[in-house]
N, C-alpha and C. Protein backbone atom coordinates (compact mmCIF):
# COMPACT_ATOMS: atom_id res chain seq x y z
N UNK A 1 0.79 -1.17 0.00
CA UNK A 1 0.00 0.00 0.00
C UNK A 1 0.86 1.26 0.00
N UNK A 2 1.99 1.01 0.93
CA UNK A 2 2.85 2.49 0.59
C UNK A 2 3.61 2.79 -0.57
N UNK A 3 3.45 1.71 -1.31
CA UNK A 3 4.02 1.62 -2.65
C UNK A 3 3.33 2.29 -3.45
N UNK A 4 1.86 1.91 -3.56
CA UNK A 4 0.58 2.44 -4.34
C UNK A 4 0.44 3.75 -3.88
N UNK A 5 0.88 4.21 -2.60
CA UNK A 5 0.64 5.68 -2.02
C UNK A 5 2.20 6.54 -3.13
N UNK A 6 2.99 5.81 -2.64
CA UNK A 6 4.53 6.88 -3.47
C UNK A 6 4.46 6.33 -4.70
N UNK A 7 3.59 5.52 -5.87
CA UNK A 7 3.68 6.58 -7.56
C UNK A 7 2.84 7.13 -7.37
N UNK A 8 1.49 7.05 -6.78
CA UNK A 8 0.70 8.02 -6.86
C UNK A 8 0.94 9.33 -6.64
N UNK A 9 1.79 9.44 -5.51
CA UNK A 9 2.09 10.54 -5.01
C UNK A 9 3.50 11.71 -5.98
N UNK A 10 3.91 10.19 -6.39
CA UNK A 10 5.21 10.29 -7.53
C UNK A 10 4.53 10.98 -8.79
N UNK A 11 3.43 10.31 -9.26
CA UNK A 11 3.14 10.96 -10.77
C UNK A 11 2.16 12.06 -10.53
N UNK A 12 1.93 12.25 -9.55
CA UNK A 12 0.96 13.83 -9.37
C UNK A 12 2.19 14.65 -9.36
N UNK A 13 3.41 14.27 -8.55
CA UNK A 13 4.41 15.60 -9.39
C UNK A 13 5.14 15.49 -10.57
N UNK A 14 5.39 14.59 -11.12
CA UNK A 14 5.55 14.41 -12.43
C UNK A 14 4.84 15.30 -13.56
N UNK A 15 3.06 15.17 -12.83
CA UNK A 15 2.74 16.12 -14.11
C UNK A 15 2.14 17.30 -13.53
N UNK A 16 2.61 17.51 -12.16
CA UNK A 16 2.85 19.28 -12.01
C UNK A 16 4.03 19.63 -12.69
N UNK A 17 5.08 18.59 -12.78
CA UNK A 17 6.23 19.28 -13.04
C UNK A 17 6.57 19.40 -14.52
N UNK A 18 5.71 18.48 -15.40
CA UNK A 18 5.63 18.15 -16.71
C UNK A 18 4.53 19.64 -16.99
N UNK A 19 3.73 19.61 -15.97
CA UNK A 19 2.92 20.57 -16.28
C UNK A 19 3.38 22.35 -16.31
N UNK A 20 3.99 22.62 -15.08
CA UNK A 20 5.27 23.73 -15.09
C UNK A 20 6.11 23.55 -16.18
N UNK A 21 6.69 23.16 -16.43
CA UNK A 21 7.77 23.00 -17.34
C UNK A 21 7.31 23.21 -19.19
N UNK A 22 5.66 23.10 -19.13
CA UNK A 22 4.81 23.57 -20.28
C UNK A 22 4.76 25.07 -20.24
N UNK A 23 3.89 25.31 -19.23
CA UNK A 23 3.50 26.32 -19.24
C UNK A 23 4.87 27.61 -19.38
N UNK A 24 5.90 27.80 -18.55
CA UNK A 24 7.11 27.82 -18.94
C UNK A 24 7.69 28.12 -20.06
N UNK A 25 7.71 26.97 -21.14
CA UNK A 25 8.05 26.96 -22.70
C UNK A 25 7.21 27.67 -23.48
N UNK A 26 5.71 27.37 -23.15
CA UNK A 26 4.82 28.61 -23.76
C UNK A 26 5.62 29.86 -23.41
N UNK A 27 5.55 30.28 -22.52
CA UNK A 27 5.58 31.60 -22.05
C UNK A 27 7.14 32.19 -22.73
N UNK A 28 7.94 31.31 -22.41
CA UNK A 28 9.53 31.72 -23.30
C UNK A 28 9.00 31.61 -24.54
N UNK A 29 8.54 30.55 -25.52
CA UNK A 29 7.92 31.55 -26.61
C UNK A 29 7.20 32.56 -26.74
N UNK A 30 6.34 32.76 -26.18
CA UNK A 30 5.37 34.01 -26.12
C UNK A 30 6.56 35.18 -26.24
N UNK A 31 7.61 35.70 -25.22
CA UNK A 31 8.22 36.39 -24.76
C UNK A 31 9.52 36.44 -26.28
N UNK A 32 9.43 35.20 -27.06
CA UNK A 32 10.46 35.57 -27.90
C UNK A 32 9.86 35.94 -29.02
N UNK A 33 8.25 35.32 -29.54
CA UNK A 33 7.64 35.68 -31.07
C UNK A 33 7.37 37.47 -30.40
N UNK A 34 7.04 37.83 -29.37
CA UNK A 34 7.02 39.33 -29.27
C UNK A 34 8.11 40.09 -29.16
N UNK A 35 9.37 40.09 -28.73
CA UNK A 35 10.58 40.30 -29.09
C UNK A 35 10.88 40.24 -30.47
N UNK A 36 10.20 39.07 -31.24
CA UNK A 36 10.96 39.15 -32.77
C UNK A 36 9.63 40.36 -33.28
N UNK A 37 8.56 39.89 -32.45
CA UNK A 37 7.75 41.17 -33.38
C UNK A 37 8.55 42.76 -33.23
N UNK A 38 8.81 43.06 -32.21
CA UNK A 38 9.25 44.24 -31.54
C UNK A 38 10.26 44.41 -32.84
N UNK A 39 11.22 43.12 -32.65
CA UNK A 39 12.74 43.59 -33.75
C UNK A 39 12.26 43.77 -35.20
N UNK A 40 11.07 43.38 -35.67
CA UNK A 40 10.64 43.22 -36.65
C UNK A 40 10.16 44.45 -36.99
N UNK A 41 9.32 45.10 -35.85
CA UNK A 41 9.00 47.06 -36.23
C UNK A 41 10.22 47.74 -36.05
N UNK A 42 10.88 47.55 -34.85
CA UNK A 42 11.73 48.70 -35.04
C UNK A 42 12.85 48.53 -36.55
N UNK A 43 13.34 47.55 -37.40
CA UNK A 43 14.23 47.30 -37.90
C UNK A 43 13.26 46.98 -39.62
N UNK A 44 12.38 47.38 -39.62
CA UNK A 44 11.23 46.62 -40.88
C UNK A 44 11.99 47.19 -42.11
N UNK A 45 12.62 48.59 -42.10
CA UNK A 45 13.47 49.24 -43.18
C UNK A 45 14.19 48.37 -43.69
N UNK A 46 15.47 47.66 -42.99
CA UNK A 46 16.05 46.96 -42.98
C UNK A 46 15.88 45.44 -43.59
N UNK A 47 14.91 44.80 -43.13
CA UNK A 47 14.60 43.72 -42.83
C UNK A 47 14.28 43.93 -44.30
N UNK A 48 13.91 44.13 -45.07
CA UNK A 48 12.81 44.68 -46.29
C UNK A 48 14.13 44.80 -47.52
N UNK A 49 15.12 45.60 -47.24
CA UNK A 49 15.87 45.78 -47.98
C UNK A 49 16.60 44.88 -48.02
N UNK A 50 16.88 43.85 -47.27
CA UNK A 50 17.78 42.96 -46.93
C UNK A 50 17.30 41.75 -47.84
N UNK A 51 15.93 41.29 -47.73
CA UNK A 51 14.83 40.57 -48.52
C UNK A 51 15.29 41.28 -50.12
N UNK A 52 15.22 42.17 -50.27
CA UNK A 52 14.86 42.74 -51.83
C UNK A 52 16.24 42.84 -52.73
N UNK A 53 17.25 42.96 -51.83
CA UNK A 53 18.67 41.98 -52.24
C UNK A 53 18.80 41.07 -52.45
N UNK A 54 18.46 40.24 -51.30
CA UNK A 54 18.35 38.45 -51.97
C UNK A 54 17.61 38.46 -53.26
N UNK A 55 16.11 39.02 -53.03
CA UNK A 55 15.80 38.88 -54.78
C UNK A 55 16.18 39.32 -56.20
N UNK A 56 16.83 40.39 -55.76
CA UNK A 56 17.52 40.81 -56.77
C UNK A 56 19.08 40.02 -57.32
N UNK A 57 19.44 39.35 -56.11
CA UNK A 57 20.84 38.66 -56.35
C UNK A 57 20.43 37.12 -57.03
N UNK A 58 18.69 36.85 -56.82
CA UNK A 58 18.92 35.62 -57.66
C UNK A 58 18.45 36.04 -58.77
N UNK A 59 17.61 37.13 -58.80
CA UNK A 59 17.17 37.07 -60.36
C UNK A 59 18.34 37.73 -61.29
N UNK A 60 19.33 38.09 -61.14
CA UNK A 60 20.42 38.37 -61.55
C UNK A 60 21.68 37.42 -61.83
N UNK A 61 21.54 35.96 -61.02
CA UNK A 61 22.08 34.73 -61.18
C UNK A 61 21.42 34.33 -62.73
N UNK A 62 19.98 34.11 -61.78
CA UNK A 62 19.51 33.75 -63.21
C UNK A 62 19.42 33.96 -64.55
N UNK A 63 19.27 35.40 -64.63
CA UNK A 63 19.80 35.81 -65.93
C UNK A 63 21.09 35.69 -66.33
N UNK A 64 21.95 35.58 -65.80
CA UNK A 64 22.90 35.59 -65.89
C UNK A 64 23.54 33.98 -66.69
N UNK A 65 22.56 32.96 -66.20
CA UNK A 65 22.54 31.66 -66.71
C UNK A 65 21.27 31.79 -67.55
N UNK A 66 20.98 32.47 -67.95
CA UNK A 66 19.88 32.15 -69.14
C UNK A 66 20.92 32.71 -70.26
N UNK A 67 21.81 33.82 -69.99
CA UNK A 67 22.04 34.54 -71.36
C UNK A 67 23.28 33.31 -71.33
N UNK A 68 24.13 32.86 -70.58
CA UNK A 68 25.15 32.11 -70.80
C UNK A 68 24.95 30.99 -71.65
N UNK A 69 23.34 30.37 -71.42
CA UNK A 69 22.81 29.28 -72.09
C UNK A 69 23.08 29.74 -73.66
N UNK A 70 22.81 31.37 -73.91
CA UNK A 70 22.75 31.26 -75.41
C UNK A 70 23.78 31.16 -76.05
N UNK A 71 25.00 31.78 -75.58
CA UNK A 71 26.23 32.01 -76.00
C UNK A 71 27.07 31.03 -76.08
N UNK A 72 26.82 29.45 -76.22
CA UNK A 72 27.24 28.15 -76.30
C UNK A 72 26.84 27.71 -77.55
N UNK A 73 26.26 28.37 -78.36
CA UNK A 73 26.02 27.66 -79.34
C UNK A 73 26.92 28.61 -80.76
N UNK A 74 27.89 27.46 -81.24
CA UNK A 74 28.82 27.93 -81.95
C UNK A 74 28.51 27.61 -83.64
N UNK A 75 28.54 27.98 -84.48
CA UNK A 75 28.41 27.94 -85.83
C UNK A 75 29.82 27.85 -86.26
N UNK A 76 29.95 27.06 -87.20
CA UNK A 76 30.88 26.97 -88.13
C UNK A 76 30.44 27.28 -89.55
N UNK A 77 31.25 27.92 -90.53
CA UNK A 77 30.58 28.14 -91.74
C UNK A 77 32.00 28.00 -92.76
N UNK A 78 32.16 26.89 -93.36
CA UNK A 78 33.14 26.71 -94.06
C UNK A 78 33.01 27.66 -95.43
N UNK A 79 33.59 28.24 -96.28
CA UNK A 79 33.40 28.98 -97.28
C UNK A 79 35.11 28.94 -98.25
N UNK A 80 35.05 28.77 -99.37
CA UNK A 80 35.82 28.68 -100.35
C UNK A 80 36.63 29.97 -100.38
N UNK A 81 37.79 29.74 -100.42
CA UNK A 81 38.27 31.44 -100.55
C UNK A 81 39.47 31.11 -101.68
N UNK A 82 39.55 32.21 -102.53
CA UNK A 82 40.34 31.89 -103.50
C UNK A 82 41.47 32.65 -102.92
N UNK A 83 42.98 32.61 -103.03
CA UNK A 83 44.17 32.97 -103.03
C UNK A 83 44.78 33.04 -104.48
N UNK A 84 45.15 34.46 -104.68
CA UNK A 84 46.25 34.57 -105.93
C UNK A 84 46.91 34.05 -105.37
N UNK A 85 47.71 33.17 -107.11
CA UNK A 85 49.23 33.36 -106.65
C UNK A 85 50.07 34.04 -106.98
N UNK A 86 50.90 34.37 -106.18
CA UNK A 86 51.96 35.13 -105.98
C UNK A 86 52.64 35.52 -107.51
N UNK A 87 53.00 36.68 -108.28
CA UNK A 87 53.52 36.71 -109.61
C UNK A 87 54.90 36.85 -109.49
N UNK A 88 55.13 36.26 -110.13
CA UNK A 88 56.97 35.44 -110.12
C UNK A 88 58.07 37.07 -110.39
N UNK A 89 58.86 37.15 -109.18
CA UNK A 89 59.24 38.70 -109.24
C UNK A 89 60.50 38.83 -110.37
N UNK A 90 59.86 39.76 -111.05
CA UNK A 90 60.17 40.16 -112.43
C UNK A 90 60.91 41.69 -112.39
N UNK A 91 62.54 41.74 -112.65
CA UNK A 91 63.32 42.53 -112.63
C UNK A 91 63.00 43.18 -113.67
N UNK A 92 62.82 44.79 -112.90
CA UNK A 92 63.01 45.94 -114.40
C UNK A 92 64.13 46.27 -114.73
N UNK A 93 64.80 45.63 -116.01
CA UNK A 93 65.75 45.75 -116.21
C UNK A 93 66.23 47.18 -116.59
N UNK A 94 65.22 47.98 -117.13
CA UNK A 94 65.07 49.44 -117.87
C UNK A 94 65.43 50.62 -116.60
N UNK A 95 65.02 49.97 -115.82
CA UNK A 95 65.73 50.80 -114.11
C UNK A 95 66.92 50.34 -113.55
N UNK A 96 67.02 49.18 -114.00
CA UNK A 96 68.31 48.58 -113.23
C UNK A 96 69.94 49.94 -114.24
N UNK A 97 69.41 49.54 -115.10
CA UNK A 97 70.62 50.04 -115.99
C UNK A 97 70.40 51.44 -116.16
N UNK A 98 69.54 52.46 -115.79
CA UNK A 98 69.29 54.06 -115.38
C UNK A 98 69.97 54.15 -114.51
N UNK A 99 70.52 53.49 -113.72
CA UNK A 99 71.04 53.64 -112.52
C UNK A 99 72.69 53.61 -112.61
N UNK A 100 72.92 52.30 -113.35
CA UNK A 100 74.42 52.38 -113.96
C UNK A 100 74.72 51.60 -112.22
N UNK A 101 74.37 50.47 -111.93
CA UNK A 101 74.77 50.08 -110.69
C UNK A 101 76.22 49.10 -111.12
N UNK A 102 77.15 48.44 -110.70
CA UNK A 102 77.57 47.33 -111.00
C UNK A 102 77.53 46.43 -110.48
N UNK A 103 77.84 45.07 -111.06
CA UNK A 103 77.43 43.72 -110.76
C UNK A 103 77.59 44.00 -109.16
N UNK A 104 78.73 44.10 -108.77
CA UNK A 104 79.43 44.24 -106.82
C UNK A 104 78.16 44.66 -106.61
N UNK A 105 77.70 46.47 -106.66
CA UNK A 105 76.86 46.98 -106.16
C UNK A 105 75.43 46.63 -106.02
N UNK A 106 75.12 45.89 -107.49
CA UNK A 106 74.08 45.09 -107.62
C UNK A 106 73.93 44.18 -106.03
N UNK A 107 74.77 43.10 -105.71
CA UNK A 107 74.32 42.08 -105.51
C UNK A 107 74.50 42.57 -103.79
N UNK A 108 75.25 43.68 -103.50
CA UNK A 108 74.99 44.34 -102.47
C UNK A 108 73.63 44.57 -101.63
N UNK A 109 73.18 45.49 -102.88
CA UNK A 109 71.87 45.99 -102.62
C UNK A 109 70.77 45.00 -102.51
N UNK A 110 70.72 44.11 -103.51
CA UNK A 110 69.99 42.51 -103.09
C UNK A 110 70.02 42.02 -101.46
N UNK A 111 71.36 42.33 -101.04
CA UNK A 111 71.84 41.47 -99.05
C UNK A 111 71.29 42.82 -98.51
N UNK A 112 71.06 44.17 -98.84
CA UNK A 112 70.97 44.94 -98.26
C UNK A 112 69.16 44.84 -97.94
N UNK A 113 68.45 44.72 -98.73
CA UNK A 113 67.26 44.16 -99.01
C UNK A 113 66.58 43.23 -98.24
N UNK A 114 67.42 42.00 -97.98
CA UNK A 114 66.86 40.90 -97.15
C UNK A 114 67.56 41.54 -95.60
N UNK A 115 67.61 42.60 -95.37
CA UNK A 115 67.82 42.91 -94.08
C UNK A 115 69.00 42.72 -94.01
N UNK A 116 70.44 42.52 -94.13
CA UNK A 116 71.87 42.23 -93.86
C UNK A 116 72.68 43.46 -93.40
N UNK A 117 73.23 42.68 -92.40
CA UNK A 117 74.07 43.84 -91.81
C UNK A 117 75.53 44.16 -93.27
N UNK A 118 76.31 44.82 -92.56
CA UNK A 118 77.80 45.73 -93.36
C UNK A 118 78.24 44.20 -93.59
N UNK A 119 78.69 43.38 -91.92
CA UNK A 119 79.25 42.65 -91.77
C UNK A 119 78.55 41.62 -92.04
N UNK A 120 77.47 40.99 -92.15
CA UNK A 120 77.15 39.57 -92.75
C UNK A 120 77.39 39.88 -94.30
N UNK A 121 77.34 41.42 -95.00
CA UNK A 121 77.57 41.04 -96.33
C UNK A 121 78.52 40.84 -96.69
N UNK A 122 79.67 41.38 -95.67
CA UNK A 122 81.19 41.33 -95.91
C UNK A 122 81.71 40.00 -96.10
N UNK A 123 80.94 38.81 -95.24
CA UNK A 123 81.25 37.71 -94.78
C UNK A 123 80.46 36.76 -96.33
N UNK A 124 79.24 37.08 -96.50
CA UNK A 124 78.86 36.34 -97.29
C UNK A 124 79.53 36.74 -98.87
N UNK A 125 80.12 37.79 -99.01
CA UNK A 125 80.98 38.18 -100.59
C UNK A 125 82.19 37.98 -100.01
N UNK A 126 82.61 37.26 -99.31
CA UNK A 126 84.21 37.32 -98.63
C UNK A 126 84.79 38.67 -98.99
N UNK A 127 84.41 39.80 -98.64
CA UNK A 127 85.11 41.19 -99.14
C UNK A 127 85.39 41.94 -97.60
N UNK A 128 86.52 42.74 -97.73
CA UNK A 128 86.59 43.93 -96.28
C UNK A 128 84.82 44.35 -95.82
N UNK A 129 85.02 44.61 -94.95
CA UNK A 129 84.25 45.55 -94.30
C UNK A 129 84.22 47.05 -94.67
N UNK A 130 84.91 47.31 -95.00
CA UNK A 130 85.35 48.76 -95.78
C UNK A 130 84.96 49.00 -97.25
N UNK A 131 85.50 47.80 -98.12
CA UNK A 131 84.72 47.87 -98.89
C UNK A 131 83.28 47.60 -98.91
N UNK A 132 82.44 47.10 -98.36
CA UNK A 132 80.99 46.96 -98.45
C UNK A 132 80.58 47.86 -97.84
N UNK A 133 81.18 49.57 -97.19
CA UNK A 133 80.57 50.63 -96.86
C UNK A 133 81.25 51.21 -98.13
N UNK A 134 82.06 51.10 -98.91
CA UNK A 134 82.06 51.89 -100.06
C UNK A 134 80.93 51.52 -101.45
N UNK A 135 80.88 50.34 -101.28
CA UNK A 135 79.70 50.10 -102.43
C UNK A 135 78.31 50.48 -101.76
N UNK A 136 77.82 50.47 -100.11
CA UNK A 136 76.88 51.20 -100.00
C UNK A 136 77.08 52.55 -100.10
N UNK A 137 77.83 52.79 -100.08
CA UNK A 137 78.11 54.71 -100.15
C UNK A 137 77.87 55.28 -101.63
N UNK A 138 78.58 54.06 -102.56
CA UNK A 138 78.11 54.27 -103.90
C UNK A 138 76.55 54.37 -104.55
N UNK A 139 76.21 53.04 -103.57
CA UNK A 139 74.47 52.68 -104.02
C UNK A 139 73.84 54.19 -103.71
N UNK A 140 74.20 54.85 -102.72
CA UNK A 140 73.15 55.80 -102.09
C UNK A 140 73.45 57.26 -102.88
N UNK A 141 74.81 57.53 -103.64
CA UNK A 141 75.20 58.37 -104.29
C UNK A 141 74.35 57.85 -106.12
N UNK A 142 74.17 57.01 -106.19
CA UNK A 142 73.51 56.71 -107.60
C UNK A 142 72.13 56.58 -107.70
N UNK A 143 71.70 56.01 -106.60
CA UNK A 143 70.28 55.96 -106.35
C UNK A 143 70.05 57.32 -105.52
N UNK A 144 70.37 58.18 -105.30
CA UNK A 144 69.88 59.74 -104.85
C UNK A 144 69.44 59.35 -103.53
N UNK A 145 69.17 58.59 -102.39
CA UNK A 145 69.02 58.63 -101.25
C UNK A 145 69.86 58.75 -99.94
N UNK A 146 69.47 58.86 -99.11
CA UNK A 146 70.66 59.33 -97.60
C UNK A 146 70.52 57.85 -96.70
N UNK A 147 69.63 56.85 -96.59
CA UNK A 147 70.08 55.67 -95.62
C UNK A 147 69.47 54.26 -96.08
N UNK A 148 69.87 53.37 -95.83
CA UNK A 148 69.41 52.23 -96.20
C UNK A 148 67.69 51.84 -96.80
N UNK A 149 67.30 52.70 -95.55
CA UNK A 149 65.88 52.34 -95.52
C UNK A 149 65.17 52.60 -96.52
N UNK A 150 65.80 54.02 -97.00
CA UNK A 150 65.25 54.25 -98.15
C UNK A 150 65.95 54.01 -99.75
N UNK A 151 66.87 53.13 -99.59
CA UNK A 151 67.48 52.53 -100.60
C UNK A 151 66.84 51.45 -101.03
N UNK A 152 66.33 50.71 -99.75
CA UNK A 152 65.86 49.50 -100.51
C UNK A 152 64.20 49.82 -100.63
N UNK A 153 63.69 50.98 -100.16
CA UNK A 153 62.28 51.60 -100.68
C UNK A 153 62.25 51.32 -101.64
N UNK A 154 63.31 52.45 -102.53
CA UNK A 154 63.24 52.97 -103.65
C UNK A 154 63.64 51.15 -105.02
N UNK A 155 64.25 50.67 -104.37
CA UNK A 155 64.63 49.09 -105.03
C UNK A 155 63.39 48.49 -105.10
N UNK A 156 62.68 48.75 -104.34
CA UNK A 156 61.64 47.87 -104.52
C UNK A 156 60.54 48.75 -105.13
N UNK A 157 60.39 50.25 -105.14
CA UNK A 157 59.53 50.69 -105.83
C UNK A 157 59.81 50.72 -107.25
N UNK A 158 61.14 50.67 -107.68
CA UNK A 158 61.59 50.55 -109.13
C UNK A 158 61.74 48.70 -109.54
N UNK A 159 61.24 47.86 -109.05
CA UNK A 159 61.05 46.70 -108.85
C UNK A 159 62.81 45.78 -109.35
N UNK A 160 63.60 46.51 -108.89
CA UNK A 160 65.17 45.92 -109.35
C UNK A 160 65.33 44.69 -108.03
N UNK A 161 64.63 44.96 -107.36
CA UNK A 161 65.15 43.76 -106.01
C UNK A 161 63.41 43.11 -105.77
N UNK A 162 63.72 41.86 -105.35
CA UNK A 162 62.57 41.26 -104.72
C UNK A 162 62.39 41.33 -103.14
């Protein structure tokens, strides 16, 4: 019988205390959905703009993957293209000899043409170095110009060099 007396006596506080321990949790919610209401007026500016960013940051994803979707699609368009060919370079001889160049000076002005220094032409005509600034000194006194650059202009506008 004192057994039957202590749960009885046991589960009547059990569910005072089950029962406190409700009422309690209500009430700490109560006390926090009105707190969030409270934070919710004073801060609603906020709260609002904060929202209208997120939407704006996805609908800006999204577009962002819609236009990407289009720009994947690549075309190829093969098309025929004709190329001249090249016309086989043809010495004016009628300028070469206005000029009164000689063979030396000639074949000078040819190395001078493909870009060659004093000294690679010296090396490739086995001649001084001295002499291959006298046959350019000559070229530029017969052909009327003052420096290379415009020596081999003028060679190639009178078509004597390729």
């Amino acid at each position: 019988m004192a057994l039957n007396h202590f749960f009885k006596h046991t589960g009547l506080k059990i569910r005072h205390i089950t029962l406190y321990g409700l009422m309690m949790a209500i009430l700490v919610f109560l006390l926090k959905w009105l707190q969030w209401k409270f934070l919710v007026a004073d801060h609603a500016l906020e709260i609002y703009a904060g929202l209208l960013a997120v939407l704006f940051t996805a609908l800006g994803v999204w577009i962002a993957n819609q236009l990407g979707k289009m720009k994947g699609k690549t075309v190829v368009v093969e098309k025929e293209v004709y190329v001249p060919q090249p016309l086989p370079a043809i010495i004016n001889e009628a300028e070469l000899n206005k000029l009164q160049l000689s063979s030396r000076e000639y074949e000078v002005l040819q190395l001078l043409s493909k870009g060659n220094s004093n000294a690679e032409i010296a090396d490739q005509l086995c001649l001084s170095l001295s002499t291959i600034k006298t046959h350019v000194s000559n070229l530029f006194v017969k052909m009327d110009v003052k420096s290379r650059t415009q020596a081999i202009e003028k060679a190639k506008r009178l078509a004597i060099v390729h």
